[in-house]
C-alpha atoms as a PDB file:
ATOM      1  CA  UNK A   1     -63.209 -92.066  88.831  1.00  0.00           C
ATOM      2  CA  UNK A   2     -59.887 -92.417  86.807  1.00  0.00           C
ATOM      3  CA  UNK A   3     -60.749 -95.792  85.833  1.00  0.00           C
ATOM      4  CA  UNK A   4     -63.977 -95.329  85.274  1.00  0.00           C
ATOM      5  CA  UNK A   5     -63.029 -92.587  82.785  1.00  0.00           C
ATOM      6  CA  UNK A   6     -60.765 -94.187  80.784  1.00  0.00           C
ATOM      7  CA  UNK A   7     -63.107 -97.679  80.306  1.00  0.00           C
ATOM      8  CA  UNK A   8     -66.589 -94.392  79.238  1.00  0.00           C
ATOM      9  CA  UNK A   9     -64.196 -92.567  76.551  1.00  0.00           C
ATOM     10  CA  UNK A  10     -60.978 -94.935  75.621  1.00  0.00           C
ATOM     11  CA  UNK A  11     -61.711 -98.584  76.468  1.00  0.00           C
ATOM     12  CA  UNK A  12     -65.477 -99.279  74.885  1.00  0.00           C
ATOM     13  CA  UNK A  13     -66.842 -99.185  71.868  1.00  0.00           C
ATOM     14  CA  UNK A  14     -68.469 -95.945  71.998  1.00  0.00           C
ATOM     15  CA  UNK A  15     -65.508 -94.416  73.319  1.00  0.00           C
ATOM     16  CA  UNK A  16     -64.979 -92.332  70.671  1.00  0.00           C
ATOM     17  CA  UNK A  17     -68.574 -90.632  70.217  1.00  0.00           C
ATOM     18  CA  UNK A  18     -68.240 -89.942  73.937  1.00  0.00           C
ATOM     19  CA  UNK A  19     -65.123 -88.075  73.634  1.00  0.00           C
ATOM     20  CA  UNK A  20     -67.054 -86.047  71.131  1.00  0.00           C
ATOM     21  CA  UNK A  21     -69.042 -85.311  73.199  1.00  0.00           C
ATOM     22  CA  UNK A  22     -67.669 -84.254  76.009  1.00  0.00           C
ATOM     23  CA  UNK A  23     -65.152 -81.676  73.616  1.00  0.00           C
ATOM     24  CA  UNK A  24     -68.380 -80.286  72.393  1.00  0.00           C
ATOM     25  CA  UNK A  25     -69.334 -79.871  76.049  1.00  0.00           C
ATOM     26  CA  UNK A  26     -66.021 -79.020  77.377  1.00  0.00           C
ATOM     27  CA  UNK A  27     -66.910 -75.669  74.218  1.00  0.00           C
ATOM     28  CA  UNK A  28     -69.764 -74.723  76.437  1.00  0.00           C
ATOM     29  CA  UNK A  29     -73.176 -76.427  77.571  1.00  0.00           C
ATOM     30  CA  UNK A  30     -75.965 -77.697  75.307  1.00  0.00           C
ATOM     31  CA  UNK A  31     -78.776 -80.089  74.723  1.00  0.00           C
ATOM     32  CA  UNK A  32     -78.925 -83.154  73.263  1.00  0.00           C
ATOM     33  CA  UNK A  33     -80.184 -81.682  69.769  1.00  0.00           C
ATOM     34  CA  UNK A  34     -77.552 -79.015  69.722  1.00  0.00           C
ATOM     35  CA  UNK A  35     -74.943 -81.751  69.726  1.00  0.00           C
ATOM     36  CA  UNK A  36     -76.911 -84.098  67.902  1.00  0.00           C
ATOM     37  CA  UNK A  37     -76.664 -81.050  65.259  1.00  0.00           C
ATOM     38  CA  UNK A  38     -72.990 -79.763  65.968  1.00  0.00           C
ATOM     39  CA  UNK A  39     -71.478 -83.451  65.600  1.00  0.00           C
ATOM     40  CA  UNK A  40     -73.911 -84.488  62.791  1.00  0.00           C
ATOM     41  CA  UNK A  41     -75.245 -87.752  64.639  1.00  0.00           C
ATOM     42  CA  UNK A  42     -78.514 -89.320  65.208  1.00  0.00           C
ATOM     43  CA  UNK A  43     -80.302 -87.606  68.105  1.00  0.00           C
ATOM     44  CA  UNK A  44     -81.037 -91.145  69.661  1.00  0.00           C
ATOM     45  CA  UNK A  45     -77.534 -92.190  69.266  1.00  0.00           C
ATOM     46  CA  UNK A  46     -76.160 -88.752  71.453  1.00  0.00           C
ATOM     47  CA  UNK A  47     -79.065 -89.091  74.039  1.00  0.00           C
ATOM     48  CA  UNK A  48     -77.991 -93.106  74.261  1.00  0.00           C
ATOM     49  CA  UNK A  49     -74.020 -91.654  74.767  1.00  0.00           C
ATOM     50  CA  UNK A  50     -75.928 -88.981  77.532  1.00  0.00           C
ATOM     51  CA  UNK A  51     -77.291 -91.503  79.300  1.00  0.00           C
ATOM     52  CA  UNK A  52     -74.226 -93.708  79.561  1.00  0.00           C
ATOM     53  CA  UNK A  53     -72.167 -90.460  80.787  1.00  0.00           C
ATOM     54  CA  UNK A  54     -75.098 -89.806  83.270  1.00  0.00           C
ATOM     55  CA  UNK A  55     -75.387 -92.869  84.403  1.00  0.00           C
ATOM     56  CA  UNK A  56     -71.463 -92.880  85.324  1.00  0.00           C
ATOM     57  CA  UNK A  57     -71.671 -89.279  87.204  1.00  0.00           C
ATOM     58  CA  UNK A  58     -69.206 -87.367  84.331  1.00  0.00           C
ATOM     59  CA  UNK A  59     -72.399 -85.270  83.565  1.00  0.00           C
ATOM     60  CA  UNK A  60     -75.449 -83.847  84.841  1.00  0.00           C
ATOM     61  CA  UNK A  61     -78.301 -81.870  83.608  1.00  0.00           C
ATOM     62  CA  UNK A  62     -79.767 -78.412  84.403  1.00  0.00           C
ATOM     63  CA  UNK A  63     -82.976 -76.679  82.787  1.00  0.00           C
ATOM     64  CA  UNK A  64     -86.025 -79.113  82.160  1.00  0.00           C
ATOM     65  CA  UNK A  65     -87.678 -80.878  79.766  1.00  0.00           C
ATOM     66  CA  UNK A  66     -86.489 -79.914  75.766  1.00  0.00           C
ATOM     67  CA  UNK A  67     -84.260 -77.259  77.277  1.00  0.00           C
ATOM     68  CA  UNK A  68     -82.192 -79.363  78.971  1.00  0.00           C
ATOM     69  CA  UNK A  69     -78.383 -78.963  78.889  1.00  0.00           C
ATOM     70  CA  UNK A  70     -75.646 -81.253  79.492  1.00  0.00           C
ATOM     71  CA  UNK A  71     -72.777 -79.839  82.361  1.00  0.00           C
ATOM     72  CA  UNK A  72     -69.816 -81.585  83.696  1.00  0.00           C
ATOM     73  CA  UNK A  73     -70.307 -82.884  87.158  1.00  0.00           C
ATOM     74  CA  UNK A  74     -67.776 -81.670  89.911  1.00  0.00           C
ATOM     75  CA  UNK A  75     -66.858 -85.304  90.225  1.00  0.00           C
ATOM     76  CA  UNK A  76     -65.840 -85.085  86.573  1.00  0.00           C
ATOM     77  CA  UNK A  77     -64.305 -81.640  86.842  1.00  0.00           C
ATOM     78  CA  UNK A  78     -62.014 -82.302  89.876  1.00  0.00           C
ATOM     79  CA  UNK A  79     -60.872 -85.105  87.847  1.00  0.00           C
ATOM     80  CA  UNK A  80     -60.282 -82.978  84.627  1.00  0.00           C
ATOM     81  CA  UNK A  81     -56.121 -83.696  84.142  1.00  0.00           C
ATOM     82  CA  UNK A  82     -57.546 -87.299  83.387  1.00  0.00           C
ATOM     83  CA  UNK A  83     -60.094 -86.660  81.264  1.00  0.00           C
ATOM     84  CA  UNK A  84     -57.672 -84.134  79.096  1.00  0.00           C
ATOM     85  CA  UNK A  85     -54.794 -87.053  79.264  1.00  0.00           C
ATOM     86  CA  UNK A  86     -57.753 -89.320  77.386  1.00  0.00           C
ATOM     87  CA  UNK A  87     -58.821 -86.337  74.763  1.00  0.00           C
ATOM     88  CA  UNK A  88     -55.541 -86.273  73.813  1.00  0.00           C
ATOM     89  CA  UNK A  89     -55.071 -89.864  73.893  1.00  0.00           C
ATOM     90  CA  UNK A  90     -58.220 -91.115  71.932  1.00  0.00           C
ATOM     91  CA  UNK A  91     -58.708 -90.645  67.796  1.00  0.00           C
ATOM     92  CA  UNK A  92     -62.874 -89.452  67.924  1.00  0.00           C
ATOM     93  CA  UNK A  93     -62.990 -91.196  64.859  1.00  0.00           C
ATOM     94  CA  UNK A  94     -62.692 -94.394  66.306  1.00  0.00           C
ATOM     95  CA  UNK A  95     -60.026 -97.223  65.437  1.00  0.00           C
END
């Protein structure tokens, strides 16, 4: 998962709008147009950045349909020293 980590929020391109992300997430639990709102982005472009995190088992959903919110997986949790060591590491305004 470590690798995998650090390739989702340091290595590609959309790196830094998934670190973004998951610091709005780390705050507490929302949808995709609460953070499409809170980080002033294009709702497309978050649920595009949700899917890739999804996809890659660092987050899950819960509630259905328009209500539903974006939690950390346990996988992504028990590997939480990592993902802090990249938060700190990557600039979320990108290079």
């Amino acid at each position: 998962m470590d690798g995998v980590l650090w390739y989702l929020l340091a290595s590609s391109r959309g790196g830094p709008t998934r670190v973004r992300i998951v610091r709005t997430l780390d705050e507490r639990p929302r949808n995709a147009n609460e953070l499409a709102t809170e980080l002033d982005m294009d709702y497309t472009t978050i649920r595009h950045h949700l899917d890739v995190l999804l996809d890659n088992n660092v987050v899950r959903t819960a509630g259905g349909d328009y209500g539903t919110v974006y939690l950390f997986t346990d996988r992504a949790t028990a590997n939480w020293d990592t993902v802090e060591e990249i938060l700190e590491t990557v600039d979320p305004e990108g290079p």
